[in-house]
PDB file of N, CA and C in Angstrom:
ATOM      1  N   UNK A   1     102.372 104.826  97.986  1.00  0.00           N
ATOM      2  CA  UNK A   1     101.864 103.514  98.310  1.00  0.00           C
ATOM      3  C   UNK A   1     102.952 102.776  99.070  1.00  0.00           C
ATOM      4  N   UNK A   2     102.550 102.257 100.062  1.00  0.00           N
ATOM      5  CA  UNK A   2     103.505 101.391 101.095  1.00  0.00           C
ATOM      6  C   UNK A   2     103.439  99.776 101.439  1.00  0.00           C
ATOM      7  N   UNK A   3     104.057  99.120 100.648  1.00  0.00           N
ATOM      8  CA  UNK A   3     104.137  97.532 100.380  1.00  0.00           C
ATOM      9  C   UNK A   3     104.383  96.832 101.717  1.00  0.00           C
ATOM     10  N   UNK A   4     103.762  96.605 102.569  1.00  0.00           N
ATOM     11  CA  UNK A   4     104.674  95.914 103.650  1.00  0.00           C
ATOM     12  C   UNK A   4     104.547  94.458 104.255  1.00  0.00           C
ATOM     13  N   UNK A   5     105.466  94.034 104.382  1.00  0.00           N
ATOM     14  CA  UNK A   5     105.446  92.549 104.247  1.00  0.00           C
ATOM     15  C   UNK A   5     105.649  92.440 105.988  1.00  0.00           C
ATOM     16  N   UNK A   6     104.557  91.669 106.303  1.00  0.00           N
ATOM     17  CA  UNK A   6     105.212  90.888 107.834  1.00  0.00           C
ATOM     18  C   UNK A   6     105.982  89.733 108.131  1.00  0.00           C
ATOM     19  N   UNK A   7     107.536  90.226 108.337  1.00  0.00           N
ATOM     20  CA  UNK A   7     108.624  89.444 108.495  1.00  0.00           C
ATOM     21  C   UNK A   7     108.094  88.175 109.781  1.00  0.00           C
ATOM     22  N   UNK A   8     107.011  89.003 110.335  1.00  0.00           N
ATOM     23  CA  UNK A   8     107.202  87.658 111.705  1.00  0.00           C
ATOM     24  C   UNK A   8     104.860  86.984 111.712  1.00  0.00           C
ATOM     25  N   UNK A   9     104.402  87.325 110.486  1.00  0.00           N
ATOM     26  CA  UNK A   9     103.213  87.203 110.575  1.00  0.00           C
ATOM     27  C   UNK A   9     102.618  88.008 110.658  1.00  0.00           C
ATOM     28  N   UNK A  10     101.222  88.011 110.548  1.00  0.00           N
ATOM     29  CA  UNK A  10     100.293  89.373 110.875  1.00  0.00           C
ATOM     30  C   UNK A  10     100.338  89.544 112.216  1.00  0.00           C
ATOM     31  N   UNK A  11     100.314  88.313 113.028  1.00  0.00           N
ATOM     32  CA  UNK A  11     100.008  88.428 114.800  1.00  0.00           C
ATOM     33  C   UNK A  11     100.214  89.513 115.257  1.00  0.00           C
ATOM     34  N   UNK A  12     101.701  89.349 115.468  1.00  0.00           N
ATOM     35  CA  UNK A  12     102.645  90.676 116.445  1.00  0.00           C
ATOM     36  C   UNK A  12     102.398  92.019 115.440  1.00  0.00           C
ATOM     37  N   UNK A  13     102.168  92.170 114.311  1.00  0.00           N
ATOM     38  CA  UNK A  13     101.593  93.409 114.000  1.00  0.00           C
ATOM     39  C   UNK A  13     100.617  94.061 114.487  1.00  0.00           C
ATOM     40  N   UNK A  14      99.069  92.912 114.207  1.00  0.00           N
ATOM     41  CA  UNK A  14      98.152  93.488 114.497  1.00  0.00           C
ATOM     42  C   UNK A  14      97.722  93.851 116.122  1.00  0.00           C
ATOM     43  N   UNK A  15      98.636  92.911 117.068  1.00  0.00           N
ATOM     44  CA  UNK A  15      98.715  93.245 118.537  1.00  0.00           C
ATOM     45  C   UNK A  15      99.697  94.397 118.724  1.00  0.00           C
ATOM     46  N   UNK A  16     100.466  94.818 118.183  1.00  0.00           N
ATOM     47  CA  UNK A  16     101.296  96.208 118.466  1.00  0.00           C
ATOM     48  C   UNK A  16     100.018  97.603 117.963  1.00  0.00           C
ATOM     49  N   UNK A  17      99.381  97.543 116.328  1.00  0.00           N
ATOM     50  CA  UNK A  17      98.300  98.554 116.414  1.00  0.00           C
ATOM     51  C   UNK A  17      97.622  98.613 117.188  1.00  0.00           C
ATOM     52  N   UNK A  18      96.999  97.154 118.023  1.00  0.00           N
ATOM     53  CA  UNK A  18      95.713  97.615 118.874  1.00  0.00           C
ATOM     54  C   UNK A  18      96.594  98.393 120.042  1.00  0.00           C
ATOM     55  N   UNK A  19      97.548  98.153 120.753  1.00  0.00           N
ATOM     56  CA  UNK A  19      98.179  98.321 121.584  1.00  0.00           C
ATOM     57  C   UNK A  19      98.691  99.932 121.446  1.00  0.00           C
ATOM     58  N   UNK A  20      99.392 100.175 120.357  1.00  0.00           N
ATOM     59  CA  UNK A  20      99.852 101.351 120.166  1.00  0.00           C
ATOM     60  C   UNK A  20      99.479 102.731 119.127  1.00  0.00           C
ATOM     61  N   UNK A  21      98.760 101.816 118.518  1.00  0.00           N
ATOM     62  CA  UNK A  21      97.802 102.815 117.130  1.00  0.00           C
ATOM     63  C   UNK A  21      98.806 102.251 115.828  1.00  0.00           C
ATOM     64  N   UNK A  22      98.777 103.498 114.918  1.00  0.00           N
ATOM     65  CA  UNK A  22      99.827 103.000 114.395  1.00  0.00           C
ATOM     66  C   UNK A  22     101.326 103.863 114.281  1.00  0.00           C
ATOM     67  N   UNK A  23     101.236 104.563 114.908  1.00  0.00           N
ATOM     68  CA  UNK A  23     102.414 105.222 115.640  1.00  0.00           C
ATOM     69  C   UNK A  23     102.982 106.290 114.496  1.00  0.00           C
ATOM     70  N   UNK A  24     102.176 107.023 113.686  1.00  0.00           N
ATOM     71  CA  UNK A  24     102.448 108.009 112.905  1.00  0.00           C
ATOM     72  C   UNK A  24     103.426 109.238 113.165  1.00  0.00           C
ATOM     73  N   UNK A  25     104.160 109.510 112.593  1.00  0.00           N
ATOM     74  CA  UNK A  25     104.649 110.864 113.097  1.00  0.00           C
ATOM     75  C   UNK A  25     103.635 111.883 112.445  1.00  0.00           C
ATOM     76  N   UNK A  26     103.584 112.696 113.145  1.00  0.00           N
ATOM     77  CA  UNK A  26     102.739 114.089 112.651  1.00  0.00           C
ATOM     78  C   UNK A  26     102.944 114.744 111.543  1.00  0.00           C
ATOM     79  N   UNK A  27     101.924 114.530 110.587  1.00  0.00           N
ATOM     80  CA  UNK A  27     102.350 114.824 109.109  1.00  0.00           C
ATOM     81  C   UNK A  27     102.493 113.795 107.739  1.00  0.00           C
ATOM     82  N   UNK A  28     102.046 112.356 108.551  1.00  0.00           N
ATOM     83  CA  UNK A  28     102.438 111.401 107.841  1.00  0.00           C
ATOM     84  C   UNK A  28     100.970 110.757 108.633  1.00  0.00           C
ATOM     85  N   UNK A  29     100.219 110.898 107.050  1.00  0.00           N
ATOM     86  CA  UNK A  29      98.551 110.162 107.230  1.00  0.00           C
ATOM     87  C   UNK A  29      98.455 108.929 106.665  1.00  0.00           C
ATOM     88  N   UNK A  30      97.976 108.393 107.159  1.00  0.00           N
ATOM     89  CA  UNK A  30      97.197 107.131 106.864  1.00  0.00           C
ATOM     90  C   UNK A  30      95.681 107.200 105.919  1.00  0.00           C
ATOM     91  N   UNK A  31      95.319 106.695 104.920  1.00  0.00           N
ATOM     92  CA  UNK A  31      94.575 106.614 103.932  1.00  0.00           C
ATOM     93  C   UNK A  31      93.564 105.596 103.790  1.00  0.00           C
ATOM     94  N   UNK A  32      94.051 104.271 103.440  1.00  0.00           N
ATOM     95  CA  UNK A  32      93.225 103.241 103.154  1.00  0.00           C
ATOM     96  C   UNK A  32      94.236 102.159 103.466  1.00  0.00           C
ATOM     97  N   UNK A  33      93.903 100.740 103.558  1.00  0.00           N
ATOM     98  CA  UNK A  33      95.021  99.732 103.374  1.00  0.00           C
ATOM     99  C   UNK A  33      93.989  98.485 102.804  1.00  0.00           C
ATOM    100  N   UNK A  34      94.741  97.332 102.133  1.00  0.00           N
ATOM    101  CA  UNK A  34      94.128  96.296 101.950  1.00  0.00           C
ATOM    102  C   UNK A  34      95.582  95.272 102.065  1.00  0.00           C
ATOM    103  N   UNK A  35      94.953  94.027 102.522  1.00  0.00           N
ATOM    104  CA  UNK A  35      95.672  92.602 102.736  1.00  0.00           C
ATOM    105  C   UNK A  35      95.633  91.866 101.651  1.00  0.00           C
ATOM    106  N   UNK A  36      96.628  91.607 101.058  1.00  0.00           N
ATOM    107  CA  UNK A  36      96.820  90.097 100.297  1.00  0.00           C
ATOM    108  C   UNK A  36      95.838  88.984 100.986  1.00  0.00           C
ATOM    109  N   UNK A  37      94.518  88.654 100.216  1.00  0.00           N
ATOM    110  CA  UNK A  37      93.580  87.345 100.917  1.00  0.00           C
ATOM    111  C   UNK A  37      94.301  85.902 100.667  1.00  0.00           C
ATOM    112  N   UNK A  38      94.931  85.545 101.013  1.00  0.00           N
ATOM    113  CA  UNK A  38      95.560  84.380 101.190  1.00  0.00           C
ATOM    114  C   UNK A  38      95.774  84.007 102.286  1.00  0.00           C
ATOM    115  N   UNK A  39      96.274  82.735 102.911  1.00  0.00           N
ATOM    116  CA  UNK A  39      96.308  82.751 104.160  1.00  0.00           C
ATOM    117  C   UNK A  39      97.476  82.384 105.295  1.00  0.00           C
ATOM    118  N   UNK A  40      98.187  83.335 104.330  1.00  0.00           N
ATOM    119  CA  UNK A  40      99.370  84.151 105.052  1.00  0.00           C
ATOM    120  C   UNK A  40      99.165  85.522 105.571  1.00  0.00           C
ATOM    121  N   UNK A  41      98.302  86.019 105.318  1.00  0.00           N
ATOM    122  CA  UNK A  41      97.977  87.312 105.428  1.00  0.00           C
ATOM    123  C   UNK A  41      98.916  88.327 105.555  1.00  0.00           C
ATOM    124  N   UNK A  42     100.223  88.427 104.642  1.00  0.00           N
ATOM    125  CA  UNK A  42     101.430  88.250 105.838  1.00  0.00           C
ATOM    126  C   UNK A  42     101.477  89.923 104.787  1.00  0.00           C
ATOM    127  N   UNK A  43     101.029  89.864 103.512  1.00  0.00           N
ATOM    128  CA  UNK A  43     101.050  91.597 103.044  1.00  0.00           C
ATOM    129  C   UNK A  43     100.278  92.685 103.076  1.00  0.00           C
ATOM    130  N   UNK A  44     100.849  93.957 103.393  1.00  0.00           N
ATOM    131  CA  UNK A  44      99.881  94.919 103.039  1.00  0.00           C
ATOM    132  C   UNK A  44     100.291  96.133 102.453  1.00  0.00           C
ATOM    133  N   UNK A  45      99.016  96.554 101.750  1.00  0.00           N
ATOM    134  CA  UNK A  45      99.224  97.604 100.795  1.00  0.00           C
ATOM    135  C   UNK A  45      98.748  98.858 101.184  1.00  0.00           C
ATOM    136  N   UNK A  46      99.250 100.190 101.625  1.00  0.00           N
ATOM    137  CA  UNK A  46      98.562 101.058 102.276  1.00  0.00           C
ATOM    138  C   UNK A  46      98.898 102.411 101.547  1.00  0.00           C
ATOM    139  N   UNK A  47      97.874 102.984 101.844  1.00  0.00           N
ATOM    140  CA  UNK A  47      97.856 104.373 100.179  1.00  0.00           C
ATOM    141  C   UNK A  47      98.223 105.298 102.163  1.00  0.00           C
ATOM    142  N   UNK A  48      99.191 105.937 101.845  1.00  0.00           N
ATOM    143  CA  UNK A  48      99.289 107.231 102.576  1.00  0.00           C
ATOM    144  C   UNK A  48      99.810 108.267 102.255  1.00  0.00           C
ATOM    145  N   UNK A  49      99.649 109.780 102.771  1.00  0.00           N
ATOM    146  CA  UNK A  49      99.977 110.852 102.307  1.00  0.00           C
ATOM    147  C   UNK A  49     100.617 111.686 103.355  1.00  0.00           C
ATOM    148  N   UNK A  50     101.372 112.330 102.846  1.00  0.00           N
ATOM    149  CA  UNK A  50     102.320 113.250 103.244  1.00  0.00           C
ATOM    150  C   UNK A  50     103.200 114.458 102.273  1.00  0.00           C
ATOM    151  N   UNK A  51     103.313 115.646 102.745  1.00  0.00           N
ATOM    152  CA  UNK A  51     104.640 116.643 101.953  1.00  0.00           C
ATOM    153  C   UNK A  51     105.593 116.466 102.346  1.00  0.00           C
ATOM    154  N   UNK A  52     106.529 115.240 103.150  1.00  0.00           N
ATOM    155  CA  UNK A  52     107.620 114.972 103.790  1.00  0.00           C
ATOM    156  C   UNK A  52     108.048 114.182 103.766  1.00  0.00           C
ATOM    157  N   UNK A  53     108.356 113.375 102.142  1.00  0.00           N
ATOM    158  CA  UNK A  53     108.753 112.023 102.810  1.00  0.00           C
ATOM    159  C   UNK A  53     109.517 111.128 103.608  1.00  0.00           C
ATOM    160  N   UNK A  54     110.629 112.381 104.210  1.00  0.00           N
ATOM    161  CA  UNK A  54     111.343 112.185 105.014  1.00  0.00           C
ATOM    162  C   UNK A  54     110.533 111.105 106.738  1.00  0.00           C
ATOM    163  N   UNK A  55     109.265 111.644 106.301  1.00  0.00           N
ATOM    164  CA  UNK A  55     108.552 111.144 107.294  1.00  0.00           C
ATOM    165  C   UNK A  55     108.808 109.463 107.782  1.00  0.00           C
ATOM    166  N   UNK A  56     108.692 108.954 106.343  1.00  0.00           N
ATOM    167  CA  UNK A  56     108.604 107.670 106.349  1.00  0.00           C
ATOM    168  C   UNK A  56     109.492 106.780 107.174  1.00  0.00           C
ATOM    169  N   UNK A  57     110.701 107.438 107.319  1.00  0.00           N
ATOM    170  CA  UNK A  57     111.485 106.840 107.801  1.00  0.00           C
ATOM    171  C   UNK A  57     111.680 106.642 109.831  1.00  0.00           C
ATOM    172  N   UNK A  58     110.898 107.551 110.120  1.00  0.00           N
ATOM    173  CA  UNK A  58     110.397 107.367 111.534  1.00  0.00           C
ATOM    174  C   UNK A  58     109.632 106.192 111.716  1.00  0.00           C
ATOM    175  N   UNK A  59     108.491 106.405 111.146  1.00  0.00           N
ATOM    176  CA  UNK A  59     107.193 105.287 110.295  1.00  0.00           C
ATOM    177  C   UNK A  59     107.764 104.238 110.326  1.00  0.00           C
ATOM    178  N   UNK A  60     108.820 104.152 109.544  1.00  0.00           N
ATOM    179  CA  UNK A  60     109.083 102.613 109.378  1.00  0.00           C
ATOM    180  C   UNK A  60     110.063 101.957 110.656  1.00  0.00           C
ATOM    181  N   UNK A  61     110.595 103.031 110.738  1.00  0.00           N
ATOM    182  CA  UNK A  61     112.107 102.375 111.730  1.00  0.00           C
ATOM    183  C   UNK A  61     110.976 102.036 113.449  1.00  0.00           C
ATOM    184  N   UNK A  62     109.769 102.618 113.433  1.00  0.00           N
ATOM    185  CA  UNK A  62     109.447 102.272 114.622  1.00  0.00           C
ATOM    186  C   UNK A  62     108.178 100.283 114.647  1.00  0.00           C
ATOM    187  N   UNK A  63     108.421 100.055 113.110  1.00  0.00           N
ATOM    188  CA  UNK A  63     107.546  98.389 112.925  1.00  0.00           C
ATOM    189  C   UNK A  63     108.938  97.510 112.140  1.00  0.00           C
ATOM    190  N   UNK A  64     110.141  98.284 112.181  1.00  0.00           N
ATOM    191  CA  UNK A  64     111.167  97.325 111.235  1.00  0.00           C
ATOM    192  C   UNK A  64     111.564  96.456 111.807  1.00  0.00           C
ATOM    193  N   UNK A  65     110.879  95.571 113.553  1.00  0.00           N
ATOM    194  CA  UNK A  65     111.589  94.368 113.656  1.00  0.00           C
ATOM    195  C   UNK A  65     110.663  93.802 113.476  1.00  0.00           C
ATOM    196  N   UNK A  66     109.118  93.632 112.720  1.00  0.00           N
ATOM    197  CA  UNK A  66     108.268  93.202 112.564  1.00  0.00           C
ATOM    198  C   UNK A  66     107.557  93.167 110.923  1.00  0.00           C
ATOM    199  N   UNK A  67     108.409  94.273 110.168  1.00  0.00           N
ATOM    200  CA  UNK A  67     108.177  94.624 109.190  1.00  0.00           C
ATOM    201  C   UNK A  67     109.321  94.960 108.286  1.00  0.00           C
ATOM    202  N   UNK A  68     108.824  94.722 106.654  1.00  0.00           N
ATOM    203  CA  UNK A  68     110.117  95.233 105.468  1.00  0.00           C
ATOM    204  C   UNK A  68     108.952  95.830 104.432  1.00  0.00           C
ATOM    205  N   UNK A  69     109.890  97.303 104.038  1.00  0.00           N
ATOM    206  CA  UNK A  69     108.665  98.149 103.357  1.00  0.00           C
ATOM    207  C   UNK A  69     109.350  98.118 102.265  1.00  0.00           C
ATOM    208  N   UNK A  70     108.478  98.884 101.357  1.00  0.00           N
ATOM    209  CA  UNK A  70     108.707  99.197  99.572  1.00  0.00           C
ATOM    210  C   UNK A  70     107.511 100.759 100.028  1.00  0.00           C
ATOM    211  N   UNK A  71     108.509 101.308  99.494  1.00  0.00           N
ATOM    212  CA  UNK A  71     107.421 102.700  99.280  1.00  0.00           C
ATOM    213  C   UNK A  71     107.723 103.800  98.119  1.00  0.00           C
ATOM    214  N   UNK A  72     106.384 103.778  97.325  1.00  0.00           N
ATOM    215  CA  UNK A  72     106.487 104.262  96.080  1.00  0.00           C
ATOM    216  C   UNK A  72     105.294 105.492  95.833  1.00  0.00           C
ATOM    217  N   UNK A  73     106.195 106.446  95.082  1.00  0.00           N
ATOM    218  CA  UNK A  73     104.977 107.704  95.498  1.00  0.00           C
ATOM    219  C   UNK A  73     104.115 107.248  93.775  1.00  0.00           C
ATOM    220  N   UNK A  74     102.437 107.427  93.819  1.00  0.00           N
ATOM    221  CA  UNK A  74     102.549 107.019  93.105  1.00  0.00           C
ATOM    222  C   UNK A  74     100.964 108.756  93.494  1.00  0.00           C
ATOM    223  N   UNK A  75     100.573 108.219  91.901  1.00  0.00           N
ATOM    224  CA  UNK A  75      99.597 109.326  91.003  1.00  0.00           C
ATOM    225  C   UNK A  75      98.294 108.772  90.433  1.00  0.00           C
ATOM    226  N   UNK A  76      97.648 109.667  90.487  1.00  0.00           N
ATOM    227  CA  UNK A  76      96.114 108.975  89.807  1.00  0.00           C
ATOM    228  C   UNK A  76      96.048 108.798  88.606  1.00  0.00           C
ATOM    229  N   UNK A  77      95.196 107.557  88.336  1.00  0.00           N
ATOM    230  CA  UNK A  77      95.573 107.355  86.692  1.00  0.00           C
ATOM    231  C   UNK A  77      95.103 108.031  85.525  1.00  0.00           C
ATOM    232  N   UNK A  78      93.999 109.228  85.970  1.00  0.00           N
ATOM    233  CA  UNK A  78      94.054 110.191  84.923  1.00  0.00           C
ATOM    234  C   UNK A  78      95.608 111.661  84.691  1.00  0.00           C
ATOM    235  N   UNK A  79      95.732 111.220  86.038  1.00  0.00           N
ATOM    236  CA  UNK A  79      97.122 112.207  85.847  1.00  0.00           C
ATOM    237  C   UNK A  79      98.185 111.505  85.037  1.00  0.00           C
ATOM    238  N   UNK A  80      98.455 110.372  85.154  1.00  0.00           N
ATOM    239  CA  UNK A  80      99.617 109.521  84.269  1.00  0.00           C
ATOM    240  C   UNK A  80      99.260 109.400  83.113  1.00  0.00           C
ATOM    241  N   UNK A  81      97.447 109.386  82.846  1.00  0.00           N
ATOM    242  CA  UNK A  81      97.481 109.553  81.292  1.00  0.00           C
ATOM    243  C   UNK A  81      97.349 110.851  81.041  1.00  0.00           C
ATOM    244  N   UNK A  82      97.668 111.590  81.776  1.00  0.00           N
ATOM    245  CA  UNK A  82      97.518 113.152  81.256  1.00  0.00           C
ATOM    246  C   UNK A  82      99.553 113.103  80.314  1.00  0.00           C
ATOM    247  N   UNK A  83     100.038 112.469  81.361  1.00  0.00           N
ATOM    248  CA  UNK A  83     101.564 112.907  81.447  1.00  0.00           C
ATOM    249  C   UNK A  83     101.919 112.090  80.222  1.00  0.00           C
ATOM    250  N   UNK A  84     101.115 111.044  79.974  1.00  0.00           N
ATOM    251  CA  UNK A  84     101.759 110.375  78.138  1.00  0.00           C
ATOM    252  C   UNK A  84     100.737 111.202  77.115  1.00  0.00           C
ATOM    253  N   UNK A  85      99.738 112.185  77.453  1.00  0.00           N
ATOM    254  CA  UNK A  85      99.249 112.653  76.290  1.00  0.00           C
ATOM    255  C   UNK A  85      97.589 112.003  76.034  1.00  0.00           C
ATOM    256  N   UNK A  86      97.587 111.484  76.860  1.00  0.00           N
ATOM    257  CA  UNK A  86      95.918 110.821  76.372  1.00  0.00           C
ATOM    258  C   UNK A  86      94.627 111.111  77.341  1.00  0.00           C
ATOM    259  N   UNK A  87      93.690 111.957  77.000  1.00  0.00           N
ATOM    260  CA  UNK A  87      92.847 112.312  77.718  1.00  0.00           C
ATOM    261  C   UNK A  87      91.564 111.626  78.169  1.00  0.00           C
ATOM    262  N   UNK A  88      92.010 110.928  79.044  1.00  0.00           N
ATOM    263  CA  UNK A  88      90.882 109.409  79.695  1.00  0.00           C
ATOM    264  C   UNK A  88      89.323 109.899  79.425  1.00  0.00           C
ATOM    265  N   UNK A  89      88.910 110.976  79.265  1.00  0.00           N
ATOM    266  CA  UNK A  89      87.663 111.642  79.264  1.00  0.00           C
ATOM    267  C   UNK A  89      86.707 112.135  80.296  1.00  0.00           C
ATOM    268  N   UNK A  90      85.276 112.056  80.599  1.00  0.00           N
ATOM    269  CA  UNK A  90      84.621 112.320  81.440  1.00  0.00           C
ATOM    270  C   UNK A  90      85.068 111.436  82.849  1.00  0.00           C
ATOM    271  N   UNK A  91      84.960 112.330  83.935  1.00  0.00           N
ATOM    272  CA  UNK A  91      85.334 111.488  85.388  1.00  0.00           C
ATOM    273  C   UNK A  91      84.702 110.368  85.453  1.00  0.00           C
ATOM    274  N   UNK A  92      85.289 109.396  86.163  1.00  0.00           N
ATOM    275  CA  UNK A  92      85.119 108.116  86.583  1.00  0.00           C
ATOM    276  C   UNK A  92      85.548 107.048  85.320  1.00  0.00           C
ATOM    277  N   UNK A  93      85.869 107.532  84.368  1.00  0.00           N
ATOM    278  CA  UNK A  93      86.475 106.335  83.330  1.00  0.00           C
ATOM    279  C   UNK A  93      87.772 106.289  83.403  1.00  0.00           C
ATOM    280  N   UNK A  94      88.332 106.872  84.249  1.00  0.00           N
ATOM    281  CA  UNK A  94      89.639 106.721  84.124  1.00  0.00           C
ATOM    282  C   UNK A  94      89.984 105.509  85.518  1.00  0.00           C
ATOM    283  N   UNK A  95      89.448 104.988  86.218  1.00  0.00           N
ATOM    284  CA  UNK A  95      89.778 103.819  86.916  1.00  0.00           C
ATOM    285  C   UNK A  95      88.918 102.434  86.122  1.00  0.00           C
TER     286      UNK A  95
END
């Protein structure tokens, strides 16, 4: 999961994606994202995947005068309750 805060607004973000995509290196996918609804709009939260996380760091260094990240690998929540011992039960109760 990738926290990213817009140091200068959403503006110059969202005019660099239309402009440039979002400039992935190969191997480093894009998933889903959602915005903080407030009206700063200024965070976002984006689920992406990769076997490299070395990746990230292309990723980021090419939005870091526009952007500051937090990136945390994270797991589904029947797997984390697998890993303390508690078996969430039939699919879909575990979100």
């Amino acid at each position: 999961m990738v926290i990213e805060t817009y140091t200068s607004g959403p503006g110059p973000v969202y005019r660099r994606a239309a402009e440039r995509g979002r400039m992935l290196p190969l191997g480093l996918r894009y998933v889903d994202s959602w915005v903080v609804d407030d009206d700063a709009l200024d965070r976002c939260f984006q689920l992406m995947e990769t076997d490299d996380p070395s990746l990230f760091d292309a990723w980021t260094a090419a939005w870091s005068d526009l952007a500051s990240f937090e990136i945390h690998p994270v797991i589904g929540s029947a797997q984390a309750a697998g890993r303390v011992g508690v078996d969430v039960g039939p699919p879909g109760l575990e979100d």
